[in-house]
C-alpha atoms as a PDB file:
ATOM      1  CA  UNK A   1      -8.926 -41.315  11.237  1.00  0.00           C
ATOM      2  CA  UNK A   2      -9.658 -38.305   9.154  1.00  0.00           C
ATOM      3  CA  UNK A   3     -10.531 -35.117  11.457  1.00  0.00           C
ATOM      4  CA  UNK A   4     -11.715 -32.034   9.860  1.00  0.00           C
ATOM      5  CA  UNK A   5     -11.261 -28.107  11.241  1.00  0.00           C
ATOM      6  CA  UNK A   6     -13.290 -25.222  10.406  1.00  0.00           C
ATOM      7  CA  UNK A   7     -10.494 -22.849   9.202  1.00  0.00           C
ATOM      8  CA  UNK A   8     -10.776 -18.827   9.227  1.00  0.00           C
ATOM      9  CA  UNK A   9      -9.171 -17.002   6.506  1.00  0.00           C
ATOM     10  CA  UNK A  10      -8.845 -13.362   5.902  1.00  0.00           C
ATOM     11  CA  UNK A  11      -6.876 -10.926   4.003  1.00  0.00           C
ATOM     12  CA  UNK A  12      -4.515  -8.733   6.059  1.00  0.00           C
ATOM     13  CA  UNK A  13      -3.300  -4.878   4.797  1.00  0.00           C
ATOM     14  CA  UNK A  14      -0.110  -6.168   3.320  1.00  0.00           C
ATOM     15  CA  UNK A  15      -1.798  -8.818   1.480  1.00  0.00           C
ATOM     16  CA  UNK A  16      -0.911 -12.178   2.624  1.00  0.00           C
ATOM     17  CA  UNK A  17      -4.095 -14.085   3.405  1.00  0.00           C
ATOM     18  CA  UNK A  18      -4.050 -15.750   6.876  1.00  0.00           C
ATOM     19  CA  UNK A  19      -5.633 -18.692   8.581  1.00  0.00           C
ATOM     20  CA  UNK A  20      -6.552 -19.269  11.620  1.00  0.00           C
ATOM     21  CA  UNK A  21      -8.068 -22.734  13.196  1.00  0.00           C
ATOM     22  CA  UNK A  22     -10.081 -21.958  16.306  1.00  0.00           C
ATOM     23  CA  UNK A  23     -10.364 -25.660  17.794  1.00  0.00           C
ATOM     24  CA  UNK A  24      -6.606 -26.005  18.135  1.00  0.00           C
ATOM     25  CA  UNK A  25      -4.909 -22.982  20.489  1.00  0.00           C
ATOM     26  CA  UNK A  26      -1.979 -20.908  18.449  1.00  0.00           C
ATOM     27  CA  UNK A  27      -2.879 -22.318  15.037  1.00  0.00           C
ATOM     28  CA  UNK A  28      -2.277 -19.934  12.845  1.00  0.00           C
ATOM     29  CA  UNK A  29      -0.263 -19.536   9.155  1.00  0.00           C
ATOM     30  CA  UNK A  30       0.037 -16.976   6.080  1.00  0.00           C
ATOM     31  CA  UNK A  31       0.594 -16.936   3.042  1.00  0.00           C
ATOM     32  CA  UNK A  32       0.743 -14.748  -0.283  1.00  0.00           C
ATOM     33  CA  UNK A  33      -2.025 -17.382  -2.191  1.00  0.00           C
ATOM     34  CA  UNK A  34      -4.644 -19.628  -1.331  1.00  0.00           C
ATOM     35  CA  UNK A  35      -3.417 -22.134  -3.004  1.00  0.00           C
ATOM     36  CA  UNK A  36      -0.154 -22.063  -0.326  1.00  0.00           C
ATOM     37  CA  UNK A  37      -1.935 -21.098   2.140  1.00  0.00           C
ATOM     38  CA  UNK A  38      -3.744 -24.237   2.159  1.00  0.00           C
ATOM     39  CA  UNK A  39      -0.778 -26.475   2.020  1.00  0.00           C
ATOM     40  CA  UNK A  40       0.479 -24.389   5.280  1.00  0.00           C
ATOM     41  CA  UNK A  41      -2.445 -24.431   7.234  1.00  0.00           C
ATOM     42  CA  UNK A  42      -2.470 -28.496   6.655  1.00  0.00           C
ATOM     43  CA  UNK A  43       0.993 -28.228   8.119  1.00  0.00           C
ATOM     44  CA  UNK A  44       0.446 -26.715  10.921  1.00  0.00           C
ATOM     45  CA  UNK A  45      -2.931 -28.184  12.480  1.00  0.00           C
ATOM     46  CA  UNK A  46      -0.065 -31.458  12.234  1.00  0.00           C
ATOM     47  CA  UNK A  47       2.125 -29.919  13.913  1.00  0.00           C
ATOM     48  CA  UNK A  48      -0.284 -28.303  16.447  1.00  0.00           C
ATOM     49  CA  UNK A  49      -1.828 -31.954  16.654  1.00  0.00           C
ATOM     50  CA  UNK A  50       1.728 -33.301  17.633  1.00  0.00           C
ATOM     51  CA  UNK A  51       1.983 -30.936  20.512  1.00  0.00           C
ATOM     52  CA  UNK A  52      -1.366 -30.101  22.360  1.00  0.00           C
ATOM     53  CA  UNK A  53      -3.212 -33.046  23.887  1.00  0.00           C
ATOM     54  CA  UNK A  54      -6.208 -32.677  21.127  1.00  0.00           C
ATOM     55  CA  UNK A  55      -9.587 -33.793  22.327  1.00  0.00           C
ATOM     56  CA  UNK A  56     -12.147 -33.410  19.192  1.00  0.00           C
ATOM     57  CA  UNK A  57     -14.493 -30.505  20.672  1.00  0.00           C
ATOM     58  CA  UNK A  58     -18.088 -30.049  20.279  1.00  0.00           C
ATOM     59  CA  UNK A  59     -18.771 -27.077  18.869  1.00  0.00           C
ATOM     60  CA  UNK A  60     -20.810 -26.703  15.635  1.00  0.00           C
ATOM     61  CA  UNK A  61     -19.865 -24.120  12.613  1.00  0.00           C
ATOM     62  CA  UNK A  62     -22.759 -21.990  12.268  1.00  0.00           C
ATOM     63  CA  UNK A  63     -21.275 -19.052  10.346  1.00  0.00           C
ATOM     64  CA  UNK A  64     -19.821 -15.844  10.484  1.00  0.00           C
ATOM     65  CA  UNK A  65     -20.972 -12.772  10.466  1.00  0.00           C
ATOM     66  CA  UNK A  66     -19.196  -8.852   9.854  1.00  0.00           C
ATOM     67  CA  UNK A  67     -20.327  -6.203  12.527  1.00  0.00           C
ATOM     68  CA  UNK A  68     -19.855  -2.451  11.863  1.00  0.00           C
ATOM     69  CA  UNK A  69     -17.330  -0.774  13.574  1.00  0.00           C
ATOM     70  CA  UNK A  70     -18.594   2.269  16.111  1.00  0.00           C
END
């Protein structure tokens, strides 16, 4: 069975870009390109599948959106 994730990625001050995979606790991974930090992130929702007891949730992507800092 194929699952799919909605993956966050961002750019942190040193560079790397991270992701981050809300549905699945702790699932997180960096890298310095896209490129790896695809192959990583594939990697680790395994390994986070392996380890939590993963129930497919709900919740629908609807998007994302930047607020202004204050």
């Amino acid at each position: 069975m194929i699952r799919t994730f909605n993956v966050i990625i961002e750019k942190d001050s040193d560079g790397f870009y991270v992701s981050t995979v809300p549905a699945l606790h702790g699932c997180h991974s960096q890298a310095k390109s896209l490129d790896e930090l695809l192959i990583r992130t594939k990697e680790v929702i395994e390994l986070c599948l392996e380890v939590e007891n993963y129930t497919q949730e709900s919740n629908e992507f609807i998007g994302i959106q930047a607020c202004a800092e204050y």
